[in-house]
Structures are given as C-alpha cells and as structure tokens.
Protein backbone atom coordinates (compact mmCIF):
# COMPACT_ATOMS: atom_id res chain seq x y z
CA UNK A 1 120.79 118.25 87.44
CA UNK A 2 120.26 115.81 90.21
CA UNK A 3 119.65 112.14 89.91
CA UNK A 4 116.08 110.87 89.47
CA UNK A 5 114.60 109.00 92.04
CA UNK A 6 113.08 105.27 91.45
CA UNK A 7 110.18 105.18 93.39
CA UNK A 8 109.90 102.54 96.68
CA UNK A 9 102.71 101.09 99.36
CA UNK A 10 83.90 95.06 106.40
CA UNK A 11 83.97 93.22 103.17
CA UNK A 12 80.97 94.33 100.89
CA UNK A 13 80.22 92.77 97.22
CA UNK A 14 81.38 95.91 94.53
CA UNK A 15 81.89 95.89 91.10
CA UNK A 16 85.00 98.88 89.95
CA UNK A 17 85.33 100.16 86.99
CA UNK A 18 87.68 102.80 85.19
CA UNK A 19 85.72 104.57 82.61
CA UNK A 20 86.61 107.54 79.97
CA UNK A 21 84.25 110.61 79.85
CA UNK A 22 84.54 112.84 76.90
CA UNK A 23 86.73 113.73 74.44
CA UNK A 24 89.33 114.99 76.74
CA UNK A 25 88.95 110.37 78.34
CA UNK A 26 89.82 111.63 81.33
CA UNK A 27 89.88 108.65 83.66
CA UNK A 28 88.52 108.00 86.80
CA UNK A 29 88.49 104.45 89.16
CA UNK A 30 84.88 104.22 90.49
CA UNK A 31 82.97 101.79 91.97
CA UNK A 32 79.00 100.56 91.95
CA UNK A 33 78.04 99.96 95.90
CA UNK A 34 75.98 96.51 95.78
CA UNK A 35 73.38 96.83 98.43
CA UNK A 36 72.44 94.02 100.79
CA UNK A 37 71.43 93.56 104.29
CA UNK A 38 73.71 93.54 107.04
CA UNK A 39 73.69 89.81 106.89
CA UNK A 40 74.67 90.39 103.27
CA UNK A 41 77.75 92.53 104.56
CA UNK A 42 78.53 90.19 107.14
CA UNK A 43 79.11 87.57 104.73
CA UNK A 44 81.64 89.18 102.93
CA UNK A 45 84.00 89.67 105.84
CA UNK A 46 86.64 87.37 106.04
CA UNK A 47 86.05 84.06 108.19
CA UNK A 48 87.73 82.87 111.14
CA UNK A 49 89.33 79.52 110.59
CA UNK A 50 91.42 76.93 112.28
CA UNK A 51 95.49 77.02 110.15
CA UNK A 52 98.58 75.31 111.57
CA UNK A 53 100.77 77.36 113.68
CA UNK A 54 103.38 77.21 115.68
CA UNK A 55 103.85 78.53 119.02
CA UNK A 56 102.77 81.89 120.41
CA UNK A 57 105.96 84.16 120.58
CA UNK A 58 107.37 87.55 119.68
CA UNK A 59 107.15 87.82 115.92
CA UNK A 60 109.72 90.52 116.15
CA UNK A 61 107.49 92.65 117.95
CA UNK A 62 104.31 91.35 116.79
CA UNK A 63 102.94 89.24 119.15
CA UNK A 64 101.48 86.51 117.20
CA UNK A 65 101.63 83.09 116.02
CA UNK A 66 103.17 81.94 112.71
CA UNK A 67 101.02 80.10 110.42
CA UNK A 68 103.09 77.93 108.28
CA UNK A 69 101.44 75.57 105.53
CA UNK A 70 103.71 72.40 105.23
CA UNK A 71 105.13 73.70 101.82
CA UNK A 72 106.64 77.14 103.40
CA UNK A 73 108.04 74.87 106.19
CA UNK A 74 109.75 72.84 104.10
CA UNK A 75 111.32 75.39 101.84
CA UNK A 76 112.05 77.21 105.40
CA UNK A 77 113.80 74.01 106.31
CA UNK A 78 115.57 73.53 102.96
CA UNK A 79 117.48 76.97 103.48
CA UNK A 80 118.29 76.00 107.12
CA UNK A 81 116.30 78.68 108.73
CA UNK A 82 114.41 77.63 112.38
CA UNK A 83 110.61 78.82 112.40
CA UNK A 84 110.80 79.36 116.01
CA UNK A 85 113.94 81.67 115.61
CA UNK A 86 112.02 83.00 112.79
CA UNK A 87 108.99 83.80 114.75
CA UNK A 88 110.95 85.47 117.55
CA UNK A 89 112.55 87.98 115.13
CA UNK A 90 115.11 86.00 113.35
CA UNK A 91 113.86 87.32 109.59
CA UNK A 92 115.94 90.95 111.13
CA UNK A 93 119.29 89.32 110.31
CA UNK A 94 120.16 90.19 106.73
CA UNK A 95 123.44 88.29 106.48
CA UNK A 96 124.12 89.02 102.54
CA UNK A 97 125.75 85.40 102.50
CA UNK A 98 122.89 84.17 103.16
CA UNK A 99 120.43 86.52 102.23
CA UNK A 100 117.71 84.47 99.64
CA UNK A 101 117.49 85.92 96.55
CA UNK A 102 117.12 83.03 93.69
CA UNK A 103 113.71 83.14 92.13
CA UNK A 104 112.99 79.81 94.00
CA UNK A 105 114.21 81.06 97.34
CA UNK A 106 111.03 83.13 98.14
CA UNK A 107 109.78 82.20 101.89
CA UNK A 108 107.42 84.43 103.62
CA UNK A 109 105.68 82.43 106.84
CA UNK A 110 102.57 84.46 108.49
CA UNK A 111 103.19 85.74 111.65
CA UNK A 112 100.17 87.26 113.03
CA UNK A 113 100.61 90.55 114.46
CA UNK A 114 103.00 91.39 113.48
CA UNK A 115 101.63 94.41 111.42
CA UNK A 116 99.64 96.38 113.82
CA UNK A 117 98.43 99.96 112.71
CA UNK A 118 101.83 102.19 114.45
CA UNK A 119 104.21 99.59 112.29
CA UNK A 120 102.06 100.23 109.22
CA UNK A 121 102.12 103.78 109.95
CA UNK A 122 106.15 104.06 110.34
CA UNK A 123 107.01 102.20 107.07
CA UNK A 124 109.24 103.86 105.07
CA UNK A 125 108.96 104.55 101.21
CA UNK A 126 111.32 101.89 99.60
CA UNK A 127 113.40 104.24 97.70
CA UNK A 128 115.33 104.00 94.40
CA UNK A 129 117.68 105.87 92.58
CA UNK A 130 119.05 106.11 88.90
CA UNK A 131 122.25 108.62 88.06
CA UNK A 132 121.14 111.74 85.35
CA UNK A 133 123.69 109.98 82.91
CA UNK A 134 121.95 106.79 82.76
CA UNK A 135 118.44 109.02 82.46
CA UNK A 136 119.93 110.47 79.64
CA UNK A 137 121.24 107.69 77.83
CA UNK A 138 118.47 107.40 75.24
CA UNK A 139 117.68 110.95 74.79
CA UNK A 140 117.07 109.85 71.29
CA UNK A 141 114.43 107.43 72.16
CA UNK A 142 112.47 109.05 74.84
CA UNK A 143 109.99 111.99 74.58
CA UNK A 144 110.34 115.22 75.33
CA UNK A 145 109.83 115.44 79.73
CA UNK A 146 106.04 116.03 80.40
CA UNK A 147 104.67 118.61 82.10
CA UNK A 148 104.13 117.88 86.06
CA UNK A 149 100.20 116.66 86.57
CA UNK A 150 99.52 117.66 90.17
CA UNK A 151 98.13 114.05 92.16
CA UNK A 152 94.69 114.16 93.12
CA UNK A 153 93.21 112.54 96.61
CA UNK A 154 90.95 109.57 95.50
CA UNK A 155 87.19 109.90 96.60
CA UNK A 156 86.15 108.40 100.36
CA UNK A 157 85.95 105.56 101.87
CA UNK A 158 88.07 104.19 99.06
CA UNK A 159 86.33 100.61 99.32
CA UNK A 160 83.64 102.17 96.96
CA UNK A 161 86.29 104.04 94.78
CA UNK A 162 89.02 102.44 94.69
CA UNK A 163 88.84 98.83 96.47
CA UNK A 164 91.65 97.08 94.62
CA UNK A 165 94.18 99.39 94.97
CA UNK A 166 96.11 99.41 98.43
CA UNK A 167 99.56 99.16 100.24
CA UNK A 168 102.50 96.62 99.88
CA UNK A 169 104.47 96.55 103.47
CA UNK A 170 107.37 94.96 103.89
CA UNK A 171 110.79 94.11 105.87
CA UNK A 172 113.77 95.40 104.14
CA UNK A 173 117.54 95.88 106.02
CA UNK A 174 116.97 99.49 106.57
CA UNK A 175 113.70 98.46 108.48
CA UNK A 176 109.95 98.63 107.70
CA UNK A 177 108.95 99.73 104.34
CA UNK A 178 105.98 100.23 102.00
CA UNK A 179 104.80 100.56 97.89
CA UNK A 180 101.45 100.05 96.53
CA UNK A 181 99.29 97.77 94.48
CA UNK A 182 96.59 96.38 92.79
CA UNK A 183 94.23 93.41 92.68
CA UNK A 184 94.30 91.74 89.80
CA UNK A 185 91.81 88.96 88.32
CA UNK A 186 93.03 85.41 88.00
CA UNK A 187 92.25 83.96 84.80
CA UNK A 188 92.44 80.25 85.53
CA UNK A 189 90.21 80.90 89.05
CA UNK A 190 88.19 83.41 87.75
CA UNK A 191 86.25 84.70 90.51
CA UNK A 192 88.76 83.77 93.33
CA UNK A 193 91.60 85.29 92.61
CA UNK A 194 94.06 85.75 95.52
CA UNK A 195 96.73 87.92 92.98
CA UNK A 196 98.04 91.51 93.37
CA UNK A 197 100.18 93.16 90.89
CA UNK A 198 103.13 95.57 91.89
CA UNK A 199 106.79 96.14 91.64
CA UNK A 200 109.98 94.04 91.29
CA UNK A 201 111.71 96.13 93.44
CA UNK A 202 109.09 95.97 96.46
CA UNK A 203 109.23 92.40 96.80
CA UNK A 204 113.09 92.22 95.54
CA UNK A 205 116.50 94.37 96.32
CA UNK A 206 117.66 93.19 92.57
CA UNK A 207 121.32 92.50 91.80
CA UNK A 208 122.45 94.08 95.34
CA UNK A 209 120.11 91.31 97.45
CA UNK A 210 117.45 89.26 97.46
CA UNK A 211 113.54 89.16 99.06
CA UNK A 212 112.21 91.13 101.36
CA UNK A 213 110.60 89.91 104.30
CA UNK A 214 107.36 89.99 106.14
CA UNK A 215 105.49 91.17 102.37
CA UNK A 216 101.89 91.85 103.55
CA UNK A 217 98.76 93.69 101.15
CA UNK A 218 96.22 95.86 102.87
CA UNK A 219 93.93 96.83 100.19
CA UNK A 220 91.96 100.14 100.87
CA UNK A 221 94.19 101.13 103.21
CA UNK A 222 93.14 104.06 105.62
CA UNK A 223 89.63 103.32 104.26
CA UNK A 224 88.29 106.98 105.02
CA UNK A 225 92.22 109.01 104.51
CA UNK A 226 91.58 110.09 107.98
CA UNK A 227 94.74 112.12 108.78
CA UNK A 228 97.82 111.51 111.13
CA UNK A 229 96.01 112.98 114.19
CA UNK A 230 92.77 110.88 113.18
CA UNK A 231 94.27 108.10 113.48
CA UNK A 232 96.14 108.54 116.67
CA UNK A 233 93.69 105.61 118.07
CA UNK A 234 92.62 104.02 114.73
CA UNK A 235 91.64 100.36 115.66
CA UNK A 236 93.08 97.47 112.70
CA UNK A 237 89.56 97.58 110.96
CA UNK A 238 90.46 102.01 110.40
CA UNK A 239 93.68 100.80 108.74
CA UNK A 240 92.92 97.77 107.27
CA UNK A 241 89.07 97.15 106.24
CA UNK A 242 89.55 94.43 104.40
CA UNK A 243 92.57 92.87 106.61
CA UNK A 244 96.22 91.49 105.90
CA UNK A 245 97.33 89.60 103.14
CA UNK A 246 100.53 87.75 103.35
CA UNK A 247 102.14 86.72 100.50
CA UNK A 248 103.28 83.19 100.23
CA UNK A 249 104.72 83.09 97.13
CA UNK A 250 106.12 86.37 94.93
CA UNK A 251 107.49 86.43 91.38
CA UNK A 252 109.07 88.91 89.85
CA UNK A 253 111.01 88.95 86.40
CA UNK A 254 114.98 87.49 86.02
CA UNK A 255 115.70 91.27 84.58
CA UNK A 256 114.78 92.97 88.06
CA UNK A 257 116.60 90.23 89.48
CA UNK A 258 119.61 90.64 87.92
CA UNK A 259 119.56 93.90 86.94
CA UNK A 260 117.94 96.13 89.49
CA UNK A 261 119.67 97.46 92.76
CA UNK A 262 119.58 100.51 94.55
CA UNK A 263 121.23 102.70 92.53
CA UNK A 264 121.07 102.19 88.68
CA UNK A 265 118.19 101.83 86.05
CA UNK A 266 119.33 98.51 84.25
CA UNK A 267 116.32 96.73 85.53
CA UNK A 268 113.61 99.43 85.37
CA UNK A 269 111.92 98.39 82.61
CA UNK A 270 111.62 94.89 83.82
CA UNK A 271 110.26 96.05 87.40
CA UNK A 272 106.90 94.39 87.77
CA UNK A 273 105.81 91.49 90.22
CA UNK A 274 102.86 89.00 90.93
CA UNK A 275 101.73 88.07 94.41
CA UNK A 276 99.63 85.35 95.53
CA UNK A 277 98.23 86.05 99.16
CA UNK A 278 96.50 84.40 102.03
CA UNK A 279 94.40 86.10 104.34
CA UNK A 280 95.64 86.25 107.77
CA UNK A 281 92.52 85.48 109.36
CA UNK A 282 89.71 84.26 106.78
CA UNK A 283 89.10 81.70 104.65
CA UNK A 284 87.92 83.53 101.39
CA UNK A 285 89.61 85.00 98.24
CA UNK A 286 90.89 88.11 97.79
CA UNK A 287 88.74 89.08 95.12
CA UNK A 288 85.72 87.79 96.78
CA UNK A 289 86.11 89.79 99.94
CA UNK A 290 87.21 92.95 97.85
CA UNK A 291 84.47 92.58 95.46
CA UNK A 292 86.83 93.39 92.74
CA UNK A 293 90.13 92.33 90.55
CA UNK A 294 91.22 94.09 87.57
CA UNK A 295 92.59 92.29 84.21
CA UNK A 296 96.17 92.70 83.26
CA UNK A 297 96.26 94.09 79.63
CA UNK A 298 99.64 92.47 78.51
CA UNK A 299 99.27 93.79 74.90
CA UNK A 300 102.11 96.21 75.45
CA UNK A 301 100.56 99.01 73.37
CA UNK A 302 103.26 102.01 72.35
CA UNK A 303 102.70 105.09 74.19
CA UNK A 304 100.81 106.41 70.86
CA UNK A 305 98.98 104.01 71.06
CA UNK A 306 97.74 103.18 74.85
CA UNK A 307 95.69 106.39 75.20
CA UNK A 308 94.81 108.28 78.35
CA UNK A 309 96.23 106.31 81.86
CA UNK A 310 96.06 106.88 85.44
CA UNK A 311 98.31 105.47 88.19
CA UNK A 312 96.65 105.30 91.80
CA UNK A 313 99.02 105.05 94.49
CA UNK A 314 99.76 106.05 98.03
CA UNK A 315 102.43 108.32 97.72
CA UNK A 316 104.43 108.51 101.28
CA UNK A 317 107.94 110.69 100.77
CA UNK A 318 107.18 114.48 101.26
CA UNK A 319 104.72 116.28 100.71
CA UNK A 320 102.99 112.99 101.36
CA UNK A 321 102.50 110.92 104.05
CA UNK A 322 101.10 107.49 102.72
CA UNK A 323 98.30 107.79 104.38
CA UNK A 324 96.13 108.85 101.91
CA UNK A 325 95.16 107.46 98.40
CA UNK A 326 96.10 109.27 95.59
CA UNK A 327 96.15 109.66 91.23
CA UNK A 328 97.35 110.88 88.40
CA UNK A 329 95.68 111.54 84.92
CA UNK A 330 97.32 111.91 81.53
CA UNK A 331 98.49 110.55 78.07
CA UNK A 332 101.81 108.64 78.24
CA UNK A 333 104.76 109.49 76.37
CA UNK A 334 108.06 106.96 75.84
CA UNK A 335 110.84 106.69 78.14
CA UNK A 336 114.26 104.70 77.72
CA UNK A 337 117.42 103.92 80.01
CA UNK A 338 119.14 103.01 77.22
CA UNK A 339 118.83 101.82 73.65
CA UNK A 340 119.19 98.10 74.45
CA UNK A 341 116.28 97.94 77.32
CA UNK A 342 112.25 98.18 76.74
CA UNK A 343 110.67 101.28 75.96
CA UNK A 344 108.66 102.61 79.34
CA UNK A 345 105.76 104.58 79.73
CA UNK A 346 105.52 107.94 81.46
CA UNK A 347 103.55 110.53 82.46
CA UNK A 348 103.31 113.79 84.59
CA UNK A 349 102.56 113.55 87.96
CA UNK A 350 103.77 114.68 91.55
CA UNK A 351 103.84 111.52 93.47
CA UNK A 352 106.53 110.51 95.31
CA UNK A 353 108.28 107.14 96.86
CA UNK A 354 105.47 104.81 98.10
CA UNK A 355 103.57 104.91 94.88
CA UNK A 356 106.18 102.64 93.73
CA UNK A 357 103.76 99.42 92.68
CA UNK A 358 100.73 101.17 92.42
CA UNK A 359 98.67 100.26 89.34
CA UNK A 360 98.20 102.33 85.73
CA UNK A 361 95.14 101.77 84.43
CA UNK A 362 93.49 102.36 80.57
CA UNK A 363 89.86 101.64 78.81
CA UNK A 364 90.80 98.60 76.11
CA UNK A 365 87.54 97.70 74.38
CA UNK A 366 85.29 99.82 77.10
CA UNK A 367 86.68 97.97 80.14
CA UNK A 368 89.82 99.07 82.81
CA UNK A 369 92.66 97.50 82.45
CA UNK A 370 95.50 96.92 84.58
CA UNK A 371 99.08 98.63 81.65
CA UNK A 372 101.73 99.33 84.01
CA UNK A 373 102.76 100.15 87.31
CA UNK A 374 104.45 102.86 88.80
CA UNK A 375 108.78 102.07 89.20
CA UNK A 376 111.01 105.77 88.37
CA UNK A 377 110.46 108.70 88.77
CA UNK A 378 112.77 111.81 89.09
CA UNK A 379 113.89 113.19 92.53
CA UNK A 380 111.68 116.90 91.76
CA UNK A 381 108.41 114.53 91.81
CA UNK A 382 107.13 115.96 88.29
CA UNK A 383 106.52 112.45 86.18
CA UNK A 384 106.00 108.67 86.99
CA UNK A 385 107.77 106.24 84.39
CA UNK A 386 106.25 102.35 85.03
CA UNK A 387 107.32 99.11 82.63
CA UNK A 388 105.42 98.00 79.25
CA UNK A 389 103.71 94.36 80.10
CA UNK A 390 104.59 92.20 77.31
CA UNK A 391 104.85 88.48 76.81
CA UNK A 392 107.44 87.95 79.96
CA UNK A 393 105.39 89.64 82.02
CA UNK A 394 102.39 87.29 81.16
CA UNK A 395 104.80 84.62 81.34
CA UNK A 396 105.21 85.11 84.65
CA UNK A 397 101.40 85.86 85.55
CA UNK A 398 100.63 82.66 84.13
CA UNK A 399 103.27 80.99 86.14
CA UNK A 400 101.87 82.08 89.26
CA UNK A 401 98.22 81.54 88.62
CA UNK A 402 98.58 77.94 87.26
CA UNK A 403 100.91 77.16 89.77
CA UNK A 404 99.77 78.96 93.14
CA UNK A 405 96.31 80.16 91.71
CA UNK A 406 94.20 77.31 93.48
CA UNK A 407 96.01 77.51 96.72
C-alpha cells in the first residue's frame, strides 16, 4: 500500500437548510430564494466604504492598496515586519527563523488585489500526507474502510444551494494554494456573524511552520461551475459573487499546532480552525450579505451515533479541478491514528486535495448542523476522514467570537 493523502478550497437575502428525506436521510444543502426587488438585491451587496490604507503599490502582483486597521499594524510592527515591504511582496520570504507560527503571531493585512480571478484559478490544493503505518496504528479502533461514495456536483448557481460553503486561498512557501469552508453563525452576534469554519492545516503548516499568508474566503465560488474554458474571461463578480474575505484573525487548536506537519497524522484529529473576516470592499457581515451561517454542533456524537453526513467541498487535485462545487453522502464510521488521539469520523467519498476544510453537515433536532470538516483522506480518493468537535473546539469558537466577533 501507498501512503494516504491528508487533504489541502450580488448579495441576495436566503435562508439554507440541510434536510433528511426518507428513511434512507439522505442529505442534501438547499436553499429558499427570498424574493425582492432589485432594490432589495441591491441592498444586499456589499458597500463601498472609506478604510485606512497605505500606499498604492505592488501587493506582490496584486496591484492594490493594503488596508491595515491600527491593531494588525501594531502586531505587524511588534514582529518587525515593514507594511510597505509587505505590500510590495515582502509576505514571499518564508525565512523559517522567522516564520510566525505562535498562536498569537497571526497577521494577515488586506491588500486589495491581490486575488484576481487567474491567481484564484492557479492555487494549488494544500496537500498532506500520513505514512500507511501510522494509518494502521489503531486497526483495533477504527472501522472496517468504507466503500468509495462517488462526489456529486452541487446544484447551480450555488448562492441558492449552497451559499455558505466556498474556497479558502492562501500563500504558502510552495506558492498559491486553496481548501474550502463554511460559514458559520456567531452566537454572541447572532445575525452578523463574520466566522468561517475550516481546517488547521489551511491556515497553519503545524509543527514544520507557522501561518500562511494572504488567507482570503470567497464563498460560492464559481457561482454557476462554469468550466475552465468558460471562464477564460470571467470578470471578479463570475468568481467571486459575494467578494473577498480576508481574514484578520485565525485560530486553530495547540494540537494542529504542535502536532501537524506535512507528513504525519499526529495532529489530524485536532485539524479544525475559526476565521473571522472582513470584507475587502463593504461594510456588512458575512452572514448578512450571504444570507446564511450554519451552527457548529460541538456535541461530538460517536459515529453510531451522528447519523447520515455530507461534506461539500471543492475538490481541486485530479480528476478535479476546484472549480466546481462538490458532495458526498453517507453514514460515518470511526477512524483512529493511534490509540492515544481522538476518534475521527469518516466516510466514502472520491474527493480529492482542495476539499480539505470543507464543511460536514448532519440534521440534530430537524436543523443542519455544522459536525466536522474534511482533513485525511487516502491517496486512491475513496473516503474523507474530518475531526470530532468537542469541548476544545468550542473553546476555541468561543474565543474568537467573544473576542473578534464584534469587530
């Protein structure tokens, strides 16, 4: 056997829900068009309004300005790092001396521009791997390998589908890469919730670095999964309906930290993350120009016990592309690393890198729920394994929201 393969991505009013039909709960993420006048549309779109930038320059390509709120200028100036240089393309130099990778360290300045379609379009899955041996260790604990569940292409345009799920893009040292994931509701800002849920290791190389860079959401990305050709002359609104999200501030748990890297599975069952955004242009929430967030179910049910889930993604390593949305339906089964980590969830499916982040989803009580999120899976692409969400993972969650949730 080989080793298996830890997986690396006009504002309208819409309520989504994920619903189970029949005995057999299959689920499915749809969505209830509000209707409204085009006035009523218009509204929804994200505002222009004046920030504080700095000077027009490069942005590594980009173009644009930097926006940087006083906080992310300080922190830039606590770890000694220039804005201008910054701006101009400075975030490429991954010196591991200096590379930031404390939980504290996170600093992610806007620079408008910078991701324009073709740079969206070229990000690489942020791929993972995990030796056979290590895959093996619990043999004992895990179920018997499910059977592969062939991914299905989520309905068009996916703003009435599938509006909270999207693409994570960032900057890592082997250049620009992508995962997915998920708005989620903010409890203490209900309403206004600026949070989306993915992996650890798409905001964070683990033991072997520290952040990535540039961390941008695009939710309903490629709104109507036109293909390759199609979008040869997509304009930004194509790619990115509801715009570009920068994160400026990410969280993700101290066992991804410490234990995750690029090879290994140590911190697998810890790999989960938070993000609070900011439009790039706009002034409203995230969940108020989506028209959706889902809730985070941090009950940790066993595998027996969560039911039927589905993981939405945007697979991008072969046979994919990432340009199109995609998910997977079935009943989880347990999966270990070893006997001293977390049990994980898994379940059959045949998307690759790029999923990595995307959300799983189950019906608690008659309403979706955000369970997991996509992190291994093997390198033949025949099951998904994503992390239980437990009491550190709300931990964290409510870190972030009390913290950054009113920002």
């Amino acid at each position: 056997m080989g080793s298996t393969r830890m997986s690396a991505p006009s504002g309208r009013g819409r309520r989504t829900v994920l619903a189970a039909t029949g005995l057999v709960a299959a689920l499915a993420l749809t969505a209830t068009a509000c209707g409204g006048s085009e006035e009523d549309e218009a509204k929804g779109k994200p505002d222009a309004t004046a920030s504080r930038t700095a000077d027009s320059g490069g942005g590594g390509g980009g173009g644009g300005r930097v926006t940087v709120p006083s906080d992310i200028a300080d922190r830039l100036k606590e770890h000694g790092i220039d804005v201008d240089k910054w701006k101009d393309g400075g975030w490429e130099n991954w010196d591991r001396d200096k590379w930031l990778s404390e939980a504290e360290d996170f600093v992610n300045p806007v620079i408008e521009g910078l991701w324009k379609p073709d740079r969206m379009k070229n990000a690489k899955e942020a791929d993972k791997t995990v030796s056979t041996k290590d895959a093996s260790a619990a043999e004992g604990v895990s179920d018997p390998e499910p059977a592969q569940v062939r991914a299905v292409g989520e309905k068009t345009p996916y703003h009435e589908n599938a509006a909270p799920v999207g693409k994570v893009f960032f900057d890592s040292p082997e250049g620009p890469a992508v995962c997915s994931g998920t708005v989620i509701k903010d409890v203490n800002h209900p309403g206004k919730s600026n949070l989306v849920w993915t992996a650890g290791h798409c905001v964070h190389a683990g033991s072997d670095g520290g952040w990535f860079r540039n961390l941008v959401f695009v939710p309903a990305y490629n709104d109507l999964g036109k293909s390759e050709a199609e979008l040869s002359n997509a304009n930004a609104a194509e790619i990115a309906p509801y715009g570009n999200w920068w994160a400026d501030w990410a969280s993700t748990s101290n066992g991804w930290i410490q234990g995750g890297s690029q090879s290994g599975g140590d911190g697998a069952a810890y790999d989960y993350a938070v993000l609070h955004v900011k439009p790039e242009q706009g002034a409203k929430s995230l969940e108020e120009t989506v028209g959706n967030a889902l809730d985070v179910d941090f009950s940790a049910p066993s595998a027996a016990e969560a039911g039927r889930m589905g993981a939405w993604g945007y697979p991008a390593a072969p046979p994919y592309n990432g340009l199109q949305m995609f998910k997977c339906l079935d009943a989880p089964g347990r999966f270990s690393l070893s006997p001293s980590l977390p049990t994980m969830y898994r379940i059959g499916c045949s998307m690759t890198g790029g999923s990595s982040g995307g959300g799983w989803f189950r019906v608690r009580d008659g309403k979706t729920v955000l369970v997991s999120n996509t992190s291994i899976g093997p390198l033949d692409n025949t099951w998904l394994a994503g992390p239980q969400l437990g009491a550190d993972a709300e931990a964290l969650y409510q870190n972030m929201s009390k913290t950054y949730g009113g920002q």
